[in-house]
C-alpha atoms as a PDB file:
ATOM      1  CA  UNK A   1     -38.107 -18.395  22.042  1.00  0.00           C
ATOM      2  CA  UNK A   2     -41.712 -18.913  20.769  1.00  0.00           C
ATOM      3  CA  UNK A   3     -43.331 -22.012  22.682  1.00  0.00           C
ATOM      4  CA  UNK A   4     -46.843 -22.346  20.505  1.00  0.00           C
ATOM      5  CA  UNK A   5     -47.891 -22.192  17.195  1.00  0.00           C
ATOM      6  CA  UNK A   6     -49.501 -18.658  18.229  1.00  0.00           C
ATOM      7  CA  UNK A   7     -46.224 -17.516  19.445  1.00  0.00           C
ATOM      8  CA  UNK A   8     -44.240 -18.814  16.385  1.00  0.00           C
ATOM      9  CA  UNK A   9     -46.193 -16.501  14.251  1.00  0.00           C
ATOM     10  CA  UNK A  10     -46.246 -13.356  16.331  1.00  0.00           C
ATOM     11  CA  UNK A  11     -42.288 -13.362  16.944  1.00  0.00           C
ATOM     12  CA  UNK A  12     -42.227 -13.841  13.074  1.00  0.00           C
ATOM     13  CA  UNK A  13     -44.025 -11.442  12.458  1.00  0.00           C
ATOM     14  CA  UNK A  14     -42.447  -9.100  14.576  1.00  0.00           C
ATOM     15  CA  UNK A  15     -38.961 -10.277  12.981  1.00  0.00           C
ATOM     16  CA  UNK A  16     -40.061  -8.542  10.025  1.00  0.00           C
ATOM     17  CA  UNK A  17     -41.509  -5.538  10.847  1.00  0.00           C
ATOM     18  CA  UNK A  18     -38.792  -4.623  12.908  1.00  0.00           C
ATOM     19  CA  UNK A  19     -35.523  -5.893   9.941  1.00  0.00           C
ATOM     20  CA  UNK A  20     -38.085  -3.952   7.684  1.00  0.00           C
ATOM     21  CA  UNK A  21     -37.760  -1.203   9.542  1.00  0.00           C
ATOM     22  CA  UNK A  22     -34.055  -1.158  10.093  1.00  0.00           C
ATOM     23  CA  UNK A  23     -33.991  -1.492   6.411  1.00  0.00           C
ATOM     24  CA  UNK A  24     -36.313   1.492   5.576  1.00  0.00           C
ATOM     25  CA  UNK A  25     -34.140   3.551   8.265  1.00  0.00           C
ATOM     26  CA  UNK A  26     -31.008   2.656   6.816  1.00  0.00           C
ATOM     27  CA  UNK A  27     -32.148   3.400   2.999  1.00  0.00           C
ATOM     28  CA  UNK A  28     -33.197   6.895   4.288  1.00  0.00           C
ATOM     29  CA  UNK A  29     -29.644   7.746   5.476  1.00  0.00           C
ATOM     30  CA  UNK A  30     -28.144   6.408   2.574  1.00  0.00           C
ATOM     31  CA  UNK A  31     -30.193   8.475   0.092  1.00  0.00           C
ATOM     32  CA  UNK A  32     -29.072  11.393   2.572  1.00  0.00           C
ATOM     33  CA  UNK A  33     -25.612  10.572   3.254  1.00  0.00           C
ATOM     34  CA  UNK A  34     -24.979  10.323  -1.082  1.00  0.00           C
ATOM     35  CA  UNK A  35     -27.155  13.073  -1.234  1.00  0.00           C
ATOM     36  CA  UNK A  36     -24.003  15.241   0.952  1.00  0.00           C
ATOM     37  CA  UNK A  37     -21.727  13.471  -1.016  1.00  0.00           C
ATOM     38  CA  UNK A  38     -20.311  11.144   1.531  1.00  0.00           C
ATOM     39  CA  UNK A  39     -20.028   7.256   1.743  1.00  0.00           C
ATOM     40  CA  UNK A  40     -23.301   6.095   3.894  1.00  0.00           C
ATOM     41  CA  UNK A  41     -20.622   3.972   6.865  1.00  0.00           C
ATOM     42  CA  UNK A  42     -20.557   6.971   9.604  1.00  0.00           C
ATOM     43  CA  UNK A  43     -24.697   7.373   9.041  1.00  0.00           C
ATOM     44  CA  UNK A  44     -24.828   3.238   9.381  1.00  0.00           C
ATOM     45  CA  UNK A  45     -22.313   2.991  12.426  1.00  0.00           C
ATOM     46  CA  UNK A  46     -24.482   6.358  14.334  1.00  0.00           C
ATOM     47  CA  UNK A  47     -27.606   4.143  13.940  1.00  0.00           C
ATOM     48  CA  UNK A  48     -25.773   1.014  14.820  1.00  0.00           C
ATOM     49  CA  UNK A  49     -24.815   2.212  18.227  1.00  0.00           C
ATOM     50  CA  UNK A  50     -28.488   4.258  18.904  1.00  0.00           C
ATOM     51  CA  UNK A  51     -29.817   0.870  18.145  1.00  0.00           C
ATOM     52  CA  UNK A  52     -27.709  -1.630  19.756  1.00  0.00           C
ATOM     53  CA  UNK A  53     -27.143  -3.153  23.553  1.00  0.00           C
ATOM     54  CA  UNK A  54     -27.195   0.255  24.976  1.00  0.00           C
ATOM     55  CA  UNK A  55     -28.463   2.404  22.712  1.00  0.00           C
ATOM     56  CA  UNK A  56     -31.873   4.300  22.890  1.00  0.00           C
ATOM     57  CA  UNK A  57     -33.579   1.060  21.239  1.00  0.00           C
ATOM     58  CA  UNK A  58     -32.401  -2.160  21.653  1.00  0.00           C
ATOM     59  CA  UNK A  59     -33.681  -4.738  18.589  1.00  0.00           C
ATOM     60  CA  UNK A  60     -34.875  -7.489  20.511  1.00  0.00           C
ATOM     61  CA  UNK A  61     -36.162 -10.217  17.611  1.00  0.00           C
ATOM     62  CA  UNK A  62     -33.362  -9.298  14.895  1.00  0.00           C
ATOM     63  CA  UNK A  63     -30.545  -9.051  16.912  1.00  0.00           C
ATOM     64  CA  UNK A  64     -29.357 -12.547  15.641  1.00  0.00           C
ATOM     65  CA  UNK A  65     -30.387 -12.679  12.325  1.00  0.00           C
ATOM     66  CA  UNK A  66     -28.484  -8.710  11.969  1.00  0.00           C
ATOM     67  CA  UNK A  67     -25.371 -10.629  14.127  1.00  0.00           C
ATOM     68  CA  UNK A  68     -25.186 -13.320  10.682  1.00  0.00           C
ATOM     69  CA  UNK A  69     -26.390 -11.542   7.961  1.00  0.00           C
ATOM     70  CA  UNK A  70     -23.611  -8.681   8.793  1.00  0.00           C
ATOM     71  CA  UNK A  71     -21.293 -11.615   8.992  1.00  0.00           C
ATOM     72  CA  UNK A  72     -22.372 -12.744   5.780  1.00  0.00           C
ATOM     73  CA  UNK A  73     -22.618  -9.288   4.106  1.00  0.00           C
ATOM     74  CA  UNK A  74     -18.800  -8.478   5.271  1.00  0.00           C
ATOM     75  CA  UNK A  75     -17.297 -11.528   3.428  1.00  0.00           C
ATOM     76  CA  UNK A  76     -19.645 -10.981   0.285  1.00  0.00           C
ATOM     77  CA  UNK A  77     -18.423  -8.014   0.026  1.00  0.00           C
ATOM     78  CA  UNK A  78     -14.942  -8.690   0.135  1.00  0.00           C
ATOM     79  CA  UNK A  79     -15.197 -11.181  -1.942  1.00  0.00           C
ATOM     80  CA  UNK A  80     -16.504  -9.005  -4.154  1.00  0.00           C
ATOM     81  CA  UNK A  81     -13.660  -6.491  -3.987  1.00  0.00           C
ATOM     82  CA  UNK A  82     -10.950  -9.777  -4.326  1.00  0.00           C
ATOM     83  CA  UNK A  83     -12.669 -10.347  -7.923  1.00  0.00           C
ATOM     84  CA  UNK A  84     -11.380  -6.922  -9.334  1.00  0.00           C
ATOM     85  CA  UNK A  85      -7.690  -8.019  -9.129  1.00  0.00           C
ATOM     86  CA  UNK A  86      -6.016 -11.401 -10.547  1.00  0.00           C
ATOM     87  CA  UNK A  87      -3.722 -13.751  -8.419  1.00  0.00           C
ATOM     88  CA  UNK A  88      -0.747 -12.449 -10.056  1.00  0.00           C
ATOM     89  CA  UNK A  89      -1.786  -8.592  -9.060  1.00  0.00           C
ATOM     90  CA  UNK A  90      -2.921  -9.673  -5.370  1.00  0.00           C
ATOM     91  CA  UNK A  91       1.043 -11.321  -5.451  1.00  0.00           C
ATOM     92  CA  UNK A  92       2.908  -8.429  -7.332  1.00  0.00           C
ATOM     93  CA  UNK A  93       1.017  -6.417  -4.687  1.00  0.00           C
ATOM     94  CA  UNK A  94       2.342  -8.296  -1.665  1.00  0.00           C
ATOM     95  CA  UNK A  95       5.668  -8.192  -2.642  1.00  0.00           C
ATOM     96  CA  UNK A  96       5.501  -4.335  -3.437  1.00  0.00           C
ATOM     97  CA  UNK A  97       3.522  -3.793  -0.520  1.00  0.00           C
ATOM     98  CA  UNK A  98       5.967  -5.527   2.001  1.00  0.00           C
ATOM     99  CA  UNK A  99       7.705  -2.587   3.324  1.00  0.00           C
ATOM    100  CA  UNK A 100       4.561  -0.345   3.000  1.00  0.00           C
ATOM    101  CA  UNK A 101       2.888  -3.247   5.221  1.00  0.00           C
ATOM    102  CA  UNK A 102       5.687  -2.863   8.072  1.00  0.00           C
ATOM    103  CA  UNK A 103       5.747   0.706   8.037  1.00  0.00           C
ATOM    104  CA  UNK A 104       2.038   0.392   8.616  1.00  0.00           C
ATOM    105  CA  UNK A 105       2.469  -1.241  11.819  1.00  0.00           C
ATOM    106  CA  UNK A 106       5.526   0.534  13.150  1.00  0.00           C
ATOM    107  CA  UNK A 107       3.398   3.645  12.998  1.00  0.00           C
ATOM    108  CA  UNK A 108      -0.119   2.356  14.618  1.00  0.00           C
ATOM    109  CA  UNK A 109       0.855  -0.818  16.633  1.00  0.00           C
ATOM    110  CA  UNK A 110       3.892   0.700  18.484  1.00  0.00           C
ATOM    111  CA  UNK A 111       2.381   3.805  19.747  1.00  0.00           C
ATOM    112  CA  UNK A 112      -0.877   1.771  21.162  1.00  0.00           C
ATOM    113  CA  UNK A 113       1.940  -0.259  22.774  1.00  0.00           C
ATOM    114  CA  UNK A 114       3.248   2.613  24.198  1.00  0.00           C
ATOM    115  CA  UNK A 115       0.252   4.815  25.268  1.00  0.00           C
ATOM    116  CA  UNK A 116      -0.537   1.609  26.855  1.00  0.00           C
ATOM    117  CA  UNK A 117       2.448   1.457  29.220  1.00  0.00           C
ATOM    118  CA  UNK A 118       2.228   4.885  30.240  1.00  0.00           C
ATOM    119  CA  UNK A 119      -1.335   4.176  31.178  1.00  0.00           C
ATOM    120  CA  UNK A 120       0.365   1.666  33.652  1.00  0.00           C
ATOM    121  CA  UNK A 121      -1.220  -1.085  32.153  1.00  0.00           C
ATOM    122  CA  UNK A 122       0.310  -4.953  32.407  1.00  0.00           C
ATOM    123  CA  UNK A 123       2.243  -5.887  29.178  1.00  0.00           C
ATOM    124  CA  UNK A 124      -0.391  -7.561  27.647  1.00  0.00           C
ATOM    125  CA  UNK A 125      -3.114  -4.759  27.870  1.00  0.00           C
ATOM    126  CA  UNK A 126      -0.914  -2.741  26.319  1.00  0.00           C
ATOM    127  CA  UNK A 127      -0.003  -5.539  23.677  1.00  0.00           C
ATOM    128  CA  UNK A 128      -3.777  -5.657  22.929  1.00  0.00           C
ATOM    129  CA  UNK A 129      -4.241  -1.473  22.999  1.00  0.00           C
ATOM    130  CA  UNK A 130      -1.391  -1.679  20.264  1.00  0.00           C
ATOM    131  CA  UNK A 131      -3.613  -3.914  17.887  1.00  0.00           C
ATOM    132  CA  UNK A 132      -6.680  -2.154  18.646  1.00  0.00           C
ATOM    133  CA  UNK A 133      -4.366   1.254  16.972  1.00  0.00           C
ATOM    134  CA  UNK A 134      -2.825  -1.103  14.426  1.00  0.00           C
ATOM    135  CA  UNK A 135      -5.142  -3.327  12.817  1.00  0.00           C
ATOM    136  CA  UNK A 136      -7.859  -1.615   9.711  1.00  0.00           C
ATOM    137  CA  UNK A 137     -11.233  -2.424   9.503  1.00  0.00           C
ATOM    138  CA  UNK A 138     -10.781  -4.358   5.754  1.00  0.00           C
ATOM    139  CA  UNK A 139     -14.745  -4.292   5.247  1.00  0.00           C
ATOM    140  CA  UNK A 140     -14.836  -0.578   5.926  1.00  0.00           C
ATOM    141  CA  UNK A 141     -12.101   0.349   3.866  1.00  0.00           C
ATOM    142  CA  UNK A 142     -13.140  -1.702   1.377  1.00  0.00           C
ATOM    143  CA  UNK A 143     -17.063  -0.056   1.477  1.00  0.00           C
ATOM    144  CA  UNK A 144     -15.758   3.402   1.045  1.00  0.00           C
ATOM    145  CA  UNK A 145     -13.590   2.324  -1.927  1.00  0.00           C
ATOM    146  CA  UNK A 146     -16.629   1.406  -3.542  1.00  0.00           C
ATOM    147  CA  UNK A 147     -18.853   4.068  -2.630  1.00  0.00           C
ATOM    148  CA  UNK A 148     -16.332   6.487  -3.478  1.00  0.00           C
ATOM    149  CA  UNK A 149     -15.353   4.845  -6.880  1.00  0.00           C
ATOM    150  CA  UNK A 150     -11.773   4.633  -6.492  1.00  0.00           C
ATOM    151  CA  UNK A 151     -11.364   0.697  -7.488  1.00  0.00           C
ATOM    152  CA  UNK A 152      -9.818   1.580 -10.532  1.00  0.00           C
ATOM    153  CA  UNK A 153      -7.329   4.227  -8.432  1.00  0.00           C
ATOM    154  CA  UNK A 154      -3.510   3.325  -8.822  1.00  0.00           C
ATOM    155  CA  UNK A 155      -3.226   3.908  -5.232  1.00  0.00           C
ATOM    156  CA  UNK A 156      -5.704   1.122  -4.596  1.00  0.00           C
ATOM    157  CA  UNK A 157      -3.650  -2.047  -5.002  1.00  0.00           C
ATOM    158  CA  UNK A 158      -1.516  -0.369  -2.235  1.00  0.00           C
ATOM    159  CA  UNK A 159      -4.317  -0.003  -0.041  1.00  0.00           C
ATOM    160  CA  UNK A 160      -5.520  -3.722  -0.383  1.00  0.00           C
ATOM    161  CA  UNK A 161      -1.798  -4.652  -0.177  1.00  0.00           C
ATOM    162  CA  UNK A 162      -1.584  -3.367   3.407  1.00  0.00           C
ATOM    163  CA  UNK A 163      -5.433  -4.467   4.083  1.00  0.00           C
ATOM    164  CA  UNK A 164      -3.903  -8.319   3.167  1.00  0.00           C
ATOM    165  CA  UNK A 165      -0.826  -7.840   4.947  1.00  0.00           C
ATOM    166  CA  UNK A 166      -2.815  -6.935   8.333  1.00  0.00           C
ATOM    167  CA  UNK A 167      -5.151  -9.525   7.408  1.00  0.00           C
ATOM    168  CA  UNK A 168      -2.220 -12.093   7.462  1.00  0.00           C
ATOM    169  CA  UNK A 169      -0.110 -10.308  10.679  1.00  0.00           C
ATOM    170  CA  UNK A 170      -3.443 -10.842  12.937  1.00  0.00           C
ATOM    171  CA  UNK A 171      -2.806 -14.564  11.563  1.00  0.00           C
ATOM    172  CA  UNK A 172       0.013 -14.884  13.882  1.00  0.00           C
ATOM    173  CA  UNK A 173      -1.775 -11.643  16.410  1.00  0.00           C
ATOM    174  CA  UNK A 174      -4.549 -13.339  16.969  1.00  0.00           C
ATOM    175  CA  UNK A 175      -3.196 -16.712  18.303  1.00  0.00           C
ATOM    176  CA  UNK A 176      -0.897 -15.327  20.156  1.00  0.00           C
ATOM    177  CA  UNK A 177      -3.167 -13.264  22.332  1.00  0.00           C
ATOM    178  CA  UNK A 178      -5.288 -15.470  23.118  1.00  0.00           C
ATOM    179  CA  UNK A 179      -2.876 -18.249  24.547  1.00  0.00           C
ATOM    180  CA  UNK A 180      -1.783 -15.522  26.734  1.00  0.00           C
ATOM    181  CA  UNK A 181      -5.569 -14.652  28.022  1.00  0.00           C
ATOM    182  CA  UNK A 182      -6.086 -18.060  28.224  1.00  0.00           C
ATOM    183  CA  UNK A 183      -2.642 -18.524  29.970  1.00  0.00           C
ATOM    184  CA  UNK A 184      -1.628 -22.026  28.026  1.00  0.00           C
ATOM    185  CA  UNK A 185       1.786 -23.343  27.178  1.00  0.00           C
ATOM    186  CA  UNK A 186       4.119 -22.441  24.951  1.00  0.00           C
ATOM    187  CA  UNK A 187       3.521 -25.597  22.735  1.00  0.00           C
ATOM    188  CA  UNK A 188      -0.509 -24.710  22.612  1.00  0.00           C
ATOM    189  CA  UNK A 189       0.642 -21.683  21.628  1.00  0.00           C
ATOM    190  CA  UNK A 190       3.100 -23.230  18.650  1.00  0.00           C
ATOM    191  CA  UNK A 191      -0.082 -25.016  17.598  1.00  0.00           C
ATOM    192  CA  UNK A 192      -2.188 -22.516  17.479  1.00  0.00           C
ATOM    193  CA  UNK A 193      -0.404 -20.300  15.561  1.00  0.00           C
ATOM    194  CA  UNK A 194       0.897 -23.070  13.409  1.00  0.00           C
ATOM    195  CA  UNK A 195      -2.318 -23.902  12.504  1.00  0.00           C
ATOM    196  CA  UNK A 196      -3.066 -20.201  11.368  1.00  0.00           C
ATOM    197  CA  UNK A 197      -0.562 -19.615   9.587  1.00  0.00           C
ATOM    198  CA  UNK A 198      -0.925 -23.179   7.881  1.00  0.00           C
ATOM    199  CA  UNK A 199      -4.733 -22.435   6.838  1.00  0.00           C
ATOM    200  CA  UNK A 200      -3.514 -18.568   5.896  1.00  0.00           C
ATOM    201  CA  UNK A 201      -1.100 -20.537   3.251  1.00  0.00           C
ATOM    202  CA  UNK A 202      -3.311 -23.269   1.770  1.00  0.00           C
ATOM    203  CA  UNK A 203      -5.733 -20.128   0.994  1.00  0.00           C
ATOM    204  CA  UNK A 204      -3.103 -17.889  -0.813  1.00  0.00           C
ATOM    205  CA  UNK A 205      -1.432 -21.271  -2.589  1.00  0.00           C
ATOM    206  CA  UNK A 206      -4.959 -22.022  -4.258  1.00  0.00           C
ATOM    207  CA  UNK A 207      -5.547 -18.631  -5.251  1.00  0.00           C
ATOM    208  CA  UNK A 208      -2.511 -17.777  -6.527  1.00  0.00           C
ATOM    209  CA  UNK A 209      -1.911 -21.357  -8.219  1.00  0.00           C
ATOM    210  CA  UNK A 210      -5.231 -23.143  -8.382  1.00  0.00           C
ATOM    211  CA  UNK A 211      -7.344 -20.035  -9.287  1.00  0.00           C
ATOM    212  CA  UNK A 212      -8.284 -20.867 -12.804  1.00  0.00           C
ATOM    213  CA  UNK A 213      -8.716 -24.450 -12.057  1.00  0.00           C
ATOM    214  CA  UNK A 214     -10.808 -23.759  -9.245  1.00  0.00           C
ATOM    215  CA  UNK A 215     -12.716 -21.214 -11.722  1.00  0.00           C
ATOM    216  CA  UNK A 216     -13.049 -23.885 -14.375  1.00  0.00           C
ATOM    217  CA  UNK A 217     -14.036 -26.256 -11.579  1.00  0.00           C
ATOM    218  CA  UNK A 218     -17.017 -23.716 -10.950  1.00  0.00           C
ATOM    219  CA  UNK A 219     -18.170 -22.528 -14.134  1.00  0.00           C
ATOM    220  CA  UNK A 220     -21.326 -24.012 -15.344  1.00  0.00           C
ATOM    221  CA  UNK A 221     -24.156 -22.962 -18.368  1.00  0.00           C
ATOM    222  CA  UNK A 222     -26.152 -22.255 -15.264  1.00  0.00           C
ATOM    223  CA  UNK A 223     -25.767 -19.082 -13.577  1.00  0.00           C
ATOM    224  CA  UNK A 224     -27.462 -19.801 -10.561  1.00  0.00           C
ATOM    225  CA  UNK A 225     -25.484 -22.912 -10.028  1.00  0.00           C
ATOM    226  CA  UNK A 226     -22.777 -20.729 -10.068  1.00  0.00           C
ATOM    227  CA  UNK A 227     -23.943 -18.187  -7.896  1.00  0.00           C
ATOM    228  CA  UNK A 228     -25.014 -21.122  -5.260  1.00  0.00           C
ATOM    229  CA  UNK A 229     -21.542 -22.985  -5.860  1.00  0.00           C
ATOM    230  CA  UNK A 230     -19.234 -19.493  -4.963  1.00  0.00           C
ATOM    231  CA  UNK A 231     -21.430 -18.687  -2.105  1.00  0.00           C
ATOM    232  CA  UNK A 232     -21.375 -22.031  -0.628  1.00  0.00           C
ATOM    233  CA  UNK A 233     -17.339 -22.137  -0.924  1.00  0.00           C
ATOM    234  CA  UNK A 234     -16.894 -18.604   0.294  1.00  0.00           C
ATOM    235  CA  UNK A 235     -18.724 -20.043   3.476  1.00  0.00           C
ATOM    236  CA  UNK A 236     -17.330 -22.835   3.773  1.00  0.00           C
ATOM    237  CA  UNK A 237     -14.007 -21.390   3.664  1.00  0.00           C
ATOM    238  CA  UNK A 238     -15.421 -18.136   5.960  1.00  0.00           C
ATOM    239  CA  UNK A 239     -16.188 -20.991   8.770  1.00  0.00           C
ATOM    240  CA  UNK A 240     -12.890 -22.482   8.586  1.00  0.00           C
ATOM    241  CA  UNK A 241     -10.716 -19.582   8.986  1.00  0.00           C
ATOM    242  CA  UNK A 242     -12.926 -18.470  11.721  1.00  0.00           C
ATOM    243  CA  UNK A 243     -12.477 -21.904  13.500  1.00  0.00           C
ATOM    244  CA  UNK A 244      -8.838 -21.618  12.902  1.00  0.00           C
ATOM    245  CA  UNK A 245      -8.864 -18.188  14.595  1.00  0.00           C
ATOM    246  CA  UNK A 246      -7.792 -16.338  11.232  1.00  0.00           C
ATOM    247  CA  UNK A 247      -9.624 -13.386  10.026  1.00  0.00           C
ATOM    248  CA  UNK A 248     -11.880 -14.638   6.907  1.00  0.00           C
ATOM    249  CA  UNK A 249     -10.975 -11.209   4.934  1.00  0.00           C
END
């Protein structure tokens, strides 16, 4: 941390030469990576991992602001993505999506449950191996989607389906790892989970039944009021999911 005026400006400065240069870097392997004809994710996650702790460059003065604005970036865009479908689709797509949803995990959590017991790893490694197989990156998914314009595919709402029902499994996952890495009691445990699966509720009850009141509640002559009123409440409710150890997708 700078300690002097004179320090202040240099780390500053060096802030943006080196985001502006991560920036650059990463527009040149877009261009190329739509240039081939593929989405531009693989190119970013190569440079992410020659760049990061490890890599053949670490960034040492935009590490944090990279760490938030990623944050930031993942929920934007998935926000994003959530305004190309009503409440009533998102529901119709649960329902229809149900079985898809536990087929989905029967396939990728039990084998990572498995290959982790013939590893000879203790139950709950291989508990956690079988949600590192089972659970879908939702920003990634959702990225390619994009970049390969199939929003408007019929096979989409299927996709998100499962994407939501993951989303709302690691509701109940999530919790329940860590009270047993943690090694708390069964009622902490209740709790947590409890209070997961509470927050995960409230969310989907004021989408689904609040949405156009919520909507009207927003809408103003001004766009940027809008813009700053949606990003402050997609925040807001980012934060608390995260507190509440529920994924914010």
């Amino acid at each position: 941390m700078p300690h002097s005026p004179t320090d202040a400006l240099s780390h500053t400065a060096a802030l943006f030469i080196e985001l502006g240069a991560v920036v650059i870097g990463l527009s040149v392997l877009a261009r190329l990576a739509l240039r081939i004809g593929l989405t531009p994710i693989p190119f970013y996650l190569i440079a992410g991992v020659c760049f990061g702790n490890g890599g053949l460059h670490a960034l040492t003065h935009t590490n944090d602001f990279i760490s938030v604005g990623a944050e930031i970036g993942v929920i934007l865009l998935l926000f994003m993505l959530g305004l190309e479908y009503t409440g009533e689709e998102l529901s119709g797509g649960l329902k229809r999506g149900f079985r898809g949803g536990m087929l989905d995990g029967a396939l990728n959590f039990l084998p990572g449950l498995a290959f982790g017991f013939l590893l000879g790893w203790a139950p709950l490694g291989a508990l956690l191996l079988g949600g590192v197989t089972w659970i879908s990156s939702s920003s990634i998914i959702a990225k390619v989607l994009g970049d390969l314009d199939r929003l408007g595919n019929r096979e989409t709402p299927a996709i998100l389906s499962i994407l939501v029902l993951e989303d709302l499994a690691m509701a109940v996952y999530l919790p329940l790892v860590a009270v047993l890495l943690l090694g708390l009691g069964v009622a902490q445990g209740a709790i947590s989970i409890g209070l997961a699966l509470l927050t995960v509720s409230a969310v989907l009850l004021l989408a689904l039944r609040f949405g156009d009141r919520l909507s009207n509640l927003v809408a103003h002559a001004s766009g940027e009021v809008v813009l700053l009123s949606v990003f402050g409440l997609v925040l807001v409710v980012a934060g608390f999911a995260q507190r509440l150890q529920v994924s914010a997708a």
